[in-house]
Each structure stands twice: as C-alpha cells, then as structure tokens.
PDB file of N, CA and C in Angstrom:
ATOM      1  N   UNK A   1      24.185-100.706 -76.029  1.00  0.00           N
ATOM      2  CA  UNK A   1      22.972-101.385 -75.665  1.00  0.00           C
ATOM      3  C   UNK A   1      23.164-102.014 -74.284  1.00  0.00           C
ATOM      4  N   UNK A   2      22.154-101.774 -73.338  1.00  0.00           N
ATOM      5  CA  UNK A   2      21.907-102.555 -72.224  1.00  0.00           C
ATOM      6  C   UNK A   2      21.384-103.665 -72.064  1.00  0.00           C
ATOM      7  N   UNK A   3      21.731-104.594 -71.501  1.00  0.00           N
ATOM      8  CA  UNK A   3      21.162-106.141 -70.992  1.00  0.00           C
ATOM      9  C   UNK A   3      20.632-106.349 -69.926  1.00  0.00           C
ATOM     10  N   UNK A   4      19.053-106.137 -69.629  1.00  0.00           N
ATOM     11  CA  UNK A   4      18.720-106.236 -67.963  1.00  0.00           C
ATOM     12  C   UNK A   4      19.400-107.386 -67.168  1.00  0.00           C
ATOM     13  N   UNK A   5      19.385-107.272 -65.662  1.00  0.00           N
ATOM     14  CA  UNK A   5      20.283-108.411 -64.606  1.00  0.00           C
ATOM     15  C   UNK A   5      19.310-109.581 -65.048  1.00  0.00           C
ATOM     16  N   UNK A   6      18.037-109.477 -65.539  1.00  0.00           N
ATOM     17  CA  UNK A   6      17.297-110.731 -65.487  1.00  0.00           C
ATOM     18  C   UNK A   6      17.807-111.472 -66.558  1.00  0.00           C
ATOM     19  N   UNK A   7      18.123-110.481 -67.984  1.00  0.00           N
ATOM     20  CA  UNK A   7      18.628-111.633 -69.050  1.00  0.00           C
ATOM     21  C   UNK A   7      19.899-111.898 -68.399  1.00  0.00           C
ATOM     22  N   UNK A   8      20.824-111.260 -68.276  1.00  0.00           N
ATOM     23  CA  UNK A   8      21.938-111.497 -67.763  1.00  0.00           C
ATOM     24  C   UNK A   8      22.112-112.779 -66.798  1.00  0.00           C
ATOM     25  N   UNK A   9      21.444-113.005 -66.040  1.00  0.00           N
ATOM     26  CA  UNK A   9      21.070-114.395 -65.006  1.00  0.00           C
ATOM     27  C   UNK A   9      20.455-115.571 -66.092  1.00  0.00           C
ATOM     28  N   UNK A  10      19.300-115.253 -66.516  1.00  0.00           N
ATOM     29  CA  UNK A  10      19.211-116.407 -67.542  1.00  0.00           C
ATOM     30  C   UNK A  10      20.692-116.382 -68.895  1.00  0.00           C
ATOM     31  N   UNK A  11      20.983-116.089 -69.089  1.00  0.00           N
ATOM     32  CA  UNK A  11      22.414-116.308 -69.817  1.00  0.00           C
ATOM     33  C   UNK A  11      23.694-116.958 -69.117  1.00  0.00           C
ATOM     34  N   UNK A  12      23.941-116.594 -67.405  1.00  0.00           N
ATOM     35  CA  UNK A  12      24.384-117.303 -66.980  1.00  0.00           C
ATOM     36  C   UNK A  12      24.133-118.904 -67.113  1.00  0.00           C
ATOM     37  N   UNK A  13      22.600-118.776 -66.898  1.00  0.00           N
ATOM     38  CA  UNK A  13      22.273-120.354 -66.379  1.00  0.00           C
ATOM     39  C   UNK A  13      22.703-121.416 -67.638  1.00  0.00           C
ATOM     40  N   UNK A  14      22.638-120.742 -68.882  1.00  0.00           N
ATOM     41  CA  UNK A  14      23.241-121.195 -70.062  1.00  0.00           C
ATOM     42  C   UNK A  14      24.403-121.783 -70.100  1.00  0.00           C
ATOM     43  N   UNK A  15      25.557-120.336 -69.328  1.00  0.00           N
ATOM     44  CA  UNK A  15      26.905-121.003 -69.451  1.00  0.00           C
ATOM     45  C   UNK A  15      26.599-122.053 -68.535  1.00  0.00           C
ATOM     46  N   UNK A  16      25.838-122.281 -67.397  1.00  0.00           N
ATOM     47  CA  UNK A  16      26.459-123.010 -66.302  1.00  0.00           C
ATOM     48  C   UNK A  16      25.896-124.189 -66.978  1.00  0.00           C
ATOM     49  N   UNK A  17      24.676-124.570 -67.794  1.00  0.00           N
ATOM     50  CA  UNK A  17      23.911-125.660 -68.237  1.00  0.00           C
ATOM     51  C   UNK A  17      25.542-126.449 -69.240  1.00  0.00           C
ATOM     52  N   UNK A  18      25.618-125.384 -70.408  1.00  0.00           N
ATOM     53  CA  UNK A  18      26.655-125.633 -71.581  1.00  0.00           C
ATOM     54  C   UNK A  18      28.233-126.476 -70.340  1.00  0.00           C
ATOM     55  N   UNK A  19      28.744-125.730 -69.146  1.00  0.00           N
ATOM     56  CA  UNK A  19      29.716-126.227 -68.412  1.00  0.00           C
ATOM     57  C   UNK A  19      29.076-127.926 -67.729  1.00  0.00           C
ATOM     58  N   UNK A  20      27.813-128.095 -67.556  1.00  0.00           N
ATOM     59  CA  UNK A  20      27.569-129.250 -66.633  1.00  0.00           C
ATOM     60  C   UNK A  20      27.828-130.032 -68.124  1.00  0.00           C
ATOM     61  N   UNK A  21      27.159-129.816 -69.409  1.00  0.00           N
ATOM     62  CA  UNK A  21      27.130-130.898 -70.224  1.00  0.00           C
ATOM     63  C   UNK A  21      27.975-131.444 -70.987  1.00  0.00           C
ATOM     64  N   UNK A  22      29.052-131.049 -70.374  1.00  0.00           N
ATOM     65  CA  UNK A  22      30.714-131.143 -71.362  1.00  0.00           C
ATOM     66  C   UNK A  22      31.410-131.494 -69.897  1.00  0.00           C
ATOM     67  N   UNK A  23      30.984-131.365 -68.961  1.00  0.00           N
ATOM     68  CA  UNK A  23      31.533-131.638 -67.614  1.00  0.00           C
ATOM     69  C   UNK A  23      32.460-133.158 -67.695  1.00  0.00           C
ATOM     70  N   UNK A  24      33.569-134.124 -67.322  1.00  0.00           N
ATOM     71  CA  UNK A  24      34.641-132.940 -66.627  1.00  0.00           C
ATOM     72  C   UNK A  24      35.404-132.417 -67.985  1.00  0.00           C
ATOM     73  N   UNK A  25      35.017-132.334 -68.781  1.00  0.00           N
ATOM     74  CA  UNK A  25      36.204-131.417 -70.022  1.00  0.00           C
ATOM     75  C   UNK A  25      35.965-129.799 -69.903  1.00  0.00           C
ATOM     76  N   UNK A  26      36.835-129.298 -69.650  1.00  0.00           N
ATOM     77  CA  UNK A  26      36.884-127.907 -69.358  1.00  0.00           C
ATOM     78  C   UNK A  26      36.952-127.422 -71.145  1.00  0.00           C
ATOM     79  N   UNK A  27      36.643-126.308 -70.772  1.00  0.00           N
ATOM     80  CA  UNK A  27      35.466-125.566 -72.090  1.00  0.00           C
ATOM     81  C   UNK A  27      36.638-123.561 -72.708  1.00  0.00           C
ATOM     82  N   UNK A  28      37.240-123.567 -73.633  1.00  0.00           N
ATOM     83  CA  UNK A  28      37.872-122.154 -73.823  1.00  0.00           C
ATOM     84  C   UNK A  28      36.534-121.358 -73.749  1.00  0.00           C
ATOM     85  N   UNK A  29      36.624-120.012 -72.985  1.00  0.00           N
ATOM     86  CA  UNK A  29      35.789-118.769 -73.535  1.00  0.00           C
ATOM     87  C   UNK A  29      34.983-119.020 -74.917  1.00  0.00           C
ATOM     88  N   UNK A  30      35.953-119.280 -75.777  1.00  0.00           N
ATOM     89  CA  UNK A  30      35.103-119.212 -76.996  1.00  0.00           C
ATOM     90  C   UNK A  30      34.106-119.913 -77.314  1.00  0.00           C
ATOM     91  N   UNK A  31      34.531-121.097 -77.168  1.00  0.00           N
ATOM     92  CA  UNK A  31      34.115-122.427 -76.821  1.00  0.00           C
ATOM     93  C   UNK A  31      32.498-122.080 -76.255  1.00  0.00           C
ATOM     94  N   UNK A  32      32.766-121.744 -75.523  1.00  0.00           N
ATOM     95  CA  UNK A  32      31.140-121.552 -74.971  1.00  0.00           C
ATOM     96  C   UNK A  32      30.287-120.454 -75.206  1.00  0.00           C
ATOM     97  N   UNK A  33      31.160-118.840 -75.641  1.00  0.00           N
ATOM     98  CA  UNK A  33      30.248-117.731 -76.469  1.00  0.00           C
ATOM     99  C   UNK A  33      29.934-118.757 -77.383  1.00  0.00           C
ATOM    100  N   UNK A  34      30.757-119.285 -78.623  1.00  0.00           N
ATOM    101  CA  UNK A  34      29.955-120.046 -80.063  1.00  0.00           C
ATOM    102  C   UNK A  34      28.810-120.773 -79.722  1.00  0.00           C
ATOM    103  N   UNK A  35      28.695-121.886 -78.444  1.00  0.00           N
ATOM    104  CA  UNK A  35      27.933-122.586 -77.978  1.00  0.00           C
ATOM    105  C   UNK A  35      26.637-121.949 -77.925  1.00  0.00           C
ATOM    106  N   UNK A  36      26.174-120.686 -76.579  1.00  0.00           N
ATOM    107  CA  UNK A  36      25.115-119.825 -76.461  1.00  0.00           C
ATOM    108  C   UNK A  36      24.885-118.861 -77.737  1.00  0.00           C
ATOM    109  N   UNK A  37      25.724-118.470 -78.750  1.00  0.00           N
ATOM    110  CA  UNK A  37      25.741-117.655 -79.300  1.00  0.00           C
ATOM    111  C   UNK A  37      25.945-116.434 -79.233  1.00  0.00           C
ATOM    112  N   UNK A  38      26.859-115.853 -78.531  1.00  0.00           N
ATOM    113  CA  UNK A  38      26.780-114.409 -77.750  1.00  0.00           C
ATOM    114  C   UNK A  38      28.565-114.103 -78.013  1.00  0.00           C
ATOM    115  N   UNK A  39      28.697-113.246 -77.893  1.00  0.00           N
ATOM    116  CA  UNK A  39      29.927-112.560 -77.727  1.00  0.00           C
ATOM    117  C   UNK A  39      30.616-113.086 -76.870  1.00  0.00           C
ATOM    118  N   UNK A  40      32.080-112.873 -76.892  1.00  0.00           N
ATOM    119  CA  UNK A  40      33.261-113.614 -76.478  1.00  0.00           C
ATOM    120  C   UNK A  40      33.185-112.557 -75.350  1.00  0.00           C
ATOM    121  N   UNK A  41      33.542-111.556 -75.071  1.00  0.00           N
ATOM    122  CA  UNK A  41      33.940-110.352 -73.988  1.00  0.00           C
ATOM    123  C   UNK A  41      32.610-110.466 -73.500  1.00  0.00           C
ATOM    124  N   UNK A  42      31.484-110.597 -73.961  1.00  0.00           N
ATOM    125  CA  UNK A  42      30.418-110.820 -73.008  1.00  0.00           C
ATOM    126  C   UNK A  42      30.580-111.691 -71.810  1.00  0.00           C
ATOM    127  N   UNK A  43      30.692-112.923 -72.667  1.00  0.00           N
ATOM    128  CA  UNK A  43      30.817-114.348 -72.180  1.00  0.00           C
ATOM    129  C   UNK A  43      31.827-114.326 -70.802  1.00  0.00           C
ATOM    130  N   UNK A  44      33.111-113.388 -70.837  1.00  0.00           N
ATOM    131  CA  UNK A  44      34.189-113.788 -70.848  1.00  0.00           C
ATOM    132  C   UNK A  44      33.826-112.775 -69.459  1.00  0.00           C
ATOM    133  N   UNK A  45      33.348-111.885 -69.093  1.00  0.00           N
ATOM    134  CA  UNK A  45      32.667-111.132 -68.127  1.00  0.00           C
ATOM    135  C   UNK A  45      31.805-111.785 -67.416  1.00  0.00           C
ATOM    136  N   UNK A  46      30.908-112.482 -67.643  1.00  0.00           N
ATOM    137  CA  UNK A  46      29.789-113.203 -66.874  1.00  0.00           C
ATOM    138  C   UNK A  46      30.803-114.008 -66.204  1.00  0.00           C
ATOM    139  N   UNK A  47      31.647-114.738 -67.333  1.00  0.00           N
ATOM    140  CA  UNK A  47      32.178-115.501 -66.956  1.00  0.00           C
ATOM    141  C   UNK A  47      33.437-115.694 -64.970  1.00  0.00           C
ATOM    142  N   UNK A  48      34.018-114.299 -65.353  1.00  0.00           N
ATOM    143  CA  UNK A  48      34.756-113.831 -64.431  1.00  0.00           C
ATOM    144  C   UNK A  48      33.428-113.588 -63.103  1.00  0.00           C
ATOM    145  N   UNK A  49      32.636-112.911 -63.408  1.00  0.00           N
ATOM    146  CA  UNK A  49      31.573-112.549 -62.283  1.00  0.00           C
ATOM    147  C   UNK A  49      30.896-114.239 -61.679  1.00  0.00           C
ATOM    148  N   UNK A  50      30.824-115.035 -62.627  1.00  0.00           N
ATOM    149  CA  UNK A  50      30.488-116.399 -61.728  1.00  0.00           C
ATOM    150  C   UNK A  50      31.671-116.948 -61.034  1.00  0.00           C
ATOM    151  N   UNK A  51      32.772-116.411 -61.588  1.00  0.00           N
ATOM    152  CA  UNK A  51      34.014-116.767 -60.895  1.00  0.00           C
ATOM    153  C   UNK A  51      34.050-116.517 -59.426  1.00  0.00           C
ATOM    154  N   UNK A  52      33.289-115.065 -59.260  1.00  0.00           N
ATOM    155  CA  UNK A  52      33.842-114.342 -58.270  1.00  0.00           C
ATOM    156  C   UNK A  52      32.930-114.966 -57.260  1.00  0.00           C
ATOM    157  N   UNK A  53      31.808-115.703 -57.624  1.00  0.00           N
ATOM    158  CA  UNK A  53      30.392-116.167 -56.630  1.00  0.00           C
ATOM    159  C   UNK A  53      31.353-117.385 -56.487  1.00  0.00           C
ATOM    160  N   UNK A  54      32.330-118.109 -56.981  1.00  0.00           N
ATOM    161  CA  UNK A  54      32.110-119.584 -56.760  1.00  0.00           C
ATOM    162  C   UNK A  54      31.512-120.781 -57.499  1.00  0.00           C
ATOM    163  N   UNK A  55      30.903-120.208 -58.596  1.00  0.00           N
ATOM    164  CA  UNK A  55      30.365-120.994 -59.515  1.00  0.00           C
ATOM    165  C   UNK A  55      31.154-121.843 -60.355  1.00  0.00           C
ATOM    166  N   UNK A  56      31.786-121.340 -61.065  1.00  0.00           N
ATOM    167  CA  UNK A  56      33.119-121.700 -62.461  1.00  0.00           C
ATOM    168  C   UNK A  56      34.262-121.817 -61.691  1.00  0.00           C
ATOM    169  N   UNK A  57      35.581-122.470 -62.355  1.00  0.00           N
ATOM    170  CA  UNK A  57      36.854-122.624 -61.779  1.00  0.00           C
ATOM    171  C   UNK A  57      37.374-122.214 -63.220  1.00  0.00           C
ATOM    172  N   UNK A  58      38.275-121.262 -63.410  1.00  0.00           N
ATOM    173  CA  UNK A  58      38.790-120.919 -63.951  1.00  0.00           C
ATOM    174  C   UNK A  58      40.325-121.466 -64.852  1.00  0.00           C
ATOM    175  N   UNK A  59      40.659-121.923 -65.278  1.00  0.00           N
ATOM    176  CA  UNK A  59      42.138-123.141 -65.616  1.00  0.00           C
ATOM    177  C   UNK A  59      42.683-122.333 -66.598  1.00  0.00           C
ATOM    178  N   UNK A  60      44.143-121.369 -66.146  1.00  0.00           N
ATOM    179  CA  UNK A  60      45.094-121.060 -66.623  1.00  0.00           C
ATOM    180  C   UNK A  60      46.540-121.482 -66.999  1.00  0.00           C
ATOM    181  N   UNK A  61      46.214-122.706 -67.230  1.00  0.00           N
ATOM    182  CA  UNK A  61      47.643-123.772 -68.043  1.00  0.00           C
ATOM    183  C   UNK A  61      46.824-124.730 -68.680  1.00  0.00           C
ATOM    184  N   UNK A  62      47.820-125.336 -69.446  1.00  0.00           N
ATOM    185  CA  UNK A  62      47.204-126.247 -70.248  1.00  0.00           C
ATOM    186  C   UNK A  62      47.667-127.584 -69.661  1.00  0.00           C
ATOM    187  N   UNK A  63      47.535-128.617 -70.234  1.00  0.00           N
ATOM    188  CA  UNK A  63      47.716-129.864 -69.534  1.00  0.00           C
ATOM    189  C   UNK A  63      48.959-130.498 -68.922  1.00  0.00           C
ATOM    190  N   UNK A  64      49.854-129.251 -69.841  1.00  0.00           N
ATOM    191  CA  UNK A  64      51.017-129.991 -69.634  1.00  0.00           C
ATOM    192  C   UNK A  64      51.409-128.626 -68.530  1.00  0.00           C
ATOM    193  N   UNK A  65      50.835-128.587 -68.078  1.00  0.00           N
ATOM    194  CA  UNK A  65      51.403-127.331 -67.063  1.00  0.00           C
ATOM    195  C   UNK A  65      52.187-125.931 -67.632  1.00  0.00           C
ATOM    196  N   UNK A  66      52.260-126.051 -68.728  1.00  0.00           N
ATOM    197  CA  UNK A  66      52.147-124.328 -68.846  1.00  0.00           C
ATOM    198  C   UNK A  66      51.212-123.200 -68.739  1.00  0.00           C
ATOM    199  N   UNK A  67      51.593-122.241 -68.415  1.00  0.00           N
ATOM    200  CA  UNK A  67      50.375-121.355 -68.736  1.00  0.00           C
ATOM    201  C   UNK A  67      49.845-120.486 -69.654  1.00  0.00           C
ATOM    202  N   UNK A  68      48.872-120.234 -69.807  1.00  0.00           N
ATOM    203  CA  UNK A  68      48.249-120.065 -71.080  1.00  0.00           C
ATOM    204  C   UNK A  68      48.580-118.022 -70.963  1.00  0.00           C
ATOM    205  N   UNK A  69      48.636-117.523 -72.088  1.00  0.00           N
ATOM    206  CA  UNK A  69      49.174-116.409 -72.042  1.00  0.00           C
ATOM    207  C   UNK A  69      48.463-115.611 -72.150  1.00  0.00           C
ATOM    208  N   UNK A  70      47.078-116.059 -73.302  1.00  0.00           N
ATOM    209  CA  UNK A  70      45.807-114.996 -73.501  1.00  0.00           C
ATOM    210  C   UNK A  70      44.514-115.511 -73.696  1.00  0.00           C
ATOM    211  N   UNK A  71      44.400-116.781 -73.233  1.00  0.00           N
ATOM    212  CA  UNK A  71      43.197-117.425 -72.629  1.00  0.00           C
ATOM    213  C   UNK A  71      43.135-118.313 -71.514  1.00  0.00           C
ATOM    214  N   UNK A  72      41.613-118.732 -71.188  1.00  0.00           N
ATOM    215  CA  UNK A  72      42.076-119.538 -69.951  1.00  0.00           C
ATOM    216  C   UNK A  72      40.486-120.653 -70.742  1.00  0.00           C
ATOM    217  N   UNK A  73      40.250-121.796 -69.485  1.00  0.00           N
ATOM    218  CA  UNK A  73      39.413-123.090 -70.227  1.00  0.00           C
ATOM    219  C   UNK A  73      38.661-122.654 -68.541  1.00  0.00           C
ATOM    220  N   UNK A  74      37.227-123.057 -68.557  1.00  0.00           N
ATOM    221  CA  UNK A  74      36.528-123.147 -67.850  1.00  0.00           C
ATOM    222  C   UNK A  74      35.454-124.414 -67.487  1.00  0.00           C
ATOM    223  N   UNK A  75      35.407-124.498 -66.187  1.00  0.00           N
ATOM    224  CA  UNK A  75      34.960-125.387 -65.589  1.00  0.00           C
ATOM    225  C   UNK A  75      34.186-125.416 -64.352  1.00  0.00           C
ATOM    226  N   UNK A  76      33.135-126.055 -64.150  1.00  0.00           N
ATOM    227  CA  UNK A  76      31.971-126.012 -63.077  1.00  0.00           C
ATOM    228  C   UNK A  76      32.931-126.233 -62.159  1.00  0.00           C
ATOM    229  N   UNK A  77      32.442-125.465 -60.635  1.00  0.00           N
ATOM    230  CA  UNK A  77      32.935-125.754 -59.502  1.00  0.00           C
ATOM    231  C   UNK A  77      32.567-127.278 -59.048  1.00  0.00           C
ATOM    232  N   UNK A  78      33.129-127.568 -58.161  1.00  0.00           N
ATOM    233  CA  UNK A  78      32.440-129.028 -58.030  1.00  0.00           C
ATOM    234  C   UNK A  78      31.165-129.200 -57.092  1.00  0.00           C
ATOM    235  N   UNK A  79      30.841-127.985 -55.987  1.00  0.00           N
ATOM    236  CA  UNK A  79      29.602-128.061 -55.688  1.00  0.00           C
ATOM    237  C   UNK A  79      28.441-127.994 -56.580  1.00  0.00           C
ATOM    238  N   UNK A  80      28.985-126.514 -58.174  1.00  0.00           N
ATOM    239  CA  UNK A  80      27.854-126.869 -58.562  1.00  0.00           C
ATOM    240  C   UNK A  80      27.429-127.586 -59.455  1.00  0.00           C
ATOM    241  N   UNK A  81      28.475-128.539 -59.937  1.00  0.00           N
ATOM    242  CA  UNK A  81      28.296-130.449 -60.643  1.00  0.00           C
ATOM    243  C   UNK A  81      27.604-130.577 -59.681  1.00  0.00           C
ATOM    244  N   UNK A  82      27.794-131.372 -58.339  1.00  0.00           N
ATOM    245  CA  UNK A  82      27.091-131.866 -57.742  1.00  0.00           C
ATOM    246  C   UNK A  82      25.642-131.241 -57.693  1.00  0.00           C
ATOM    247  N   UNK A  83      25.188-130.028 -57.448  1.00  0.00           N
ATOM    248  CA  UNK A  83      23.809-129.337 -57.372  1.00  0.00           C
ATOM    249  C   UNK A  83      22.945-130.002 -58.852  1.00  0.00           C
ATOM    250  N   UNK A  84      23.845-130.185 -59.638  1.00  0.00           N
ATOM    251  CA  UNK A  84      23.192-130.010 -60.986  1.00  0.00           C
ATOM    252  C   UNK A  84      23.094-131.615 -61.154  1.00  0.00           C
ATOM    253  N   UNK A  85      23.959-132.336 -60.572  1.00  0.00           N
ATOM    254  CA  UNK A  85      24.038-134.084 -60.728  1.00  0.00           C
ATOM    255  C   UNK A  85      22.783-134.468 -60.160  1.00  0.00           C
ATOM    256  N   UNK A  86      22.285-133.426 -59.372  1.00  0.00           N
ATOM    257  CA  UNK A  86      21.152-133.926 -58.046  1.00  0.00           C
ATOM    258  C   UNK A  86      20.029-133.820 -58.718  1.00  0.00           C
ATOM    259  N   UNK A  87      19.974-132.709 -59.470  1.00  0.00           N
ATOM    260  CA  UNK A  87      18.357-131.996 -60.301  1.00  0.00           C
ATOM    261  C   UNK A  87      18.308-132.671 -61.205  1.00  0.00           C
ATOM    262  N   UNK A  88      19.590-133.233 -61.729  1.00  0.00           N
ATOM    263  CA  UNK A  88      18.797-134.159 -63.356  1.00  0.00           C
ATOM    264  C   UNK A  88      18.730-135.288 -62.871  1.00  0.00           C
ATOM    265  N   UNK A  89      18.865-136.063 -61.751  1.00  0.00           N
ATOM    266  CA  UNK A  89      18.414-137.234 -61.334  1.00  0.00           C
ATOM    267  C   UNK A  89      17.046-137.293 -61.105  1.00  0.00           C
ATOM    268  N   UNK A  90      16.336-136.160 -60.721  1.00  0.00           N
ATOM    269  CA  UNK A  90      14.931-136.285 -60.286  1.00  0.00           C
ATOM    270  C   UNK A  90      14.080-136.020 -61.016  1.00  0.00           C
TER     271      UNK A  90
END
C-alpha cells in the first residue's frame, strides 16, 4: 500500500507536534509510532527523513554515555522548539 507525500507531511507534523509536547525529554521510535498510532519502521523512516531536513536530533547513547545498539531516542531540533514555542504563544 501507498501513502500520498500529503499524508506523509501531515504525519510528520504529528511526530513533530508528539516531539514539542514531551520536549526536552527525548522520545524512543516506539515511543512515538504507539503515540500517533502507526508503525514503528514507518515512524522510524519519516523519522530519519526529518533528520536529514534538520528537523529531529537523533540521540544514540543513553544517559550514561553508552551507546545504544538497536535503537536510538528522538528529539526536536532546537530551532524547531523555538518555531513551535513562538506559534503556541500567539
């Protein structure tokens, strides 16, 4: 089955909504498919493709500085917290 670019963009805006509202706690893949309801490898694709714009920051260790072996935790870039800090103020 195909997903037009338009749902595909509104599904982004999801992850990016689900990343501002948990903001600063960074979020597993799963974590946020369960959230929207959608598939993990879906998720986990968009996910990488907002990576690649600049959107998401990606976090491959865990707190204590190791790194994670077969997941990673995700997190809004900080321009676009700020973009999004600006729109729900008004």
């Amino acid at each position: 089955m195909k997903i037009s670019e338009v749902k595909k963009e509104k599904i982004c805006e999801q992850i990016l909504f689900v990343l501002y509202s948990n903001s600063p706690k960074s979020l597993f893949t799963v974590d946020i498919a369960r959230e929207i309801a959608r598939d993990e490898e879906f998720i986990k694709k968009l996910l990488v493709d907002l990576k690649h714009k600049n959107l998401v920051l990606e976090i491959k260790k865990n707190p204590n500085g190791l790194p994670y072996l077969r997941r990673s935790r995700w997190k809004l870039s900080e321009k676009v917290y700020s973009f999004y800090k600006v729109k729900n103020q008004n």
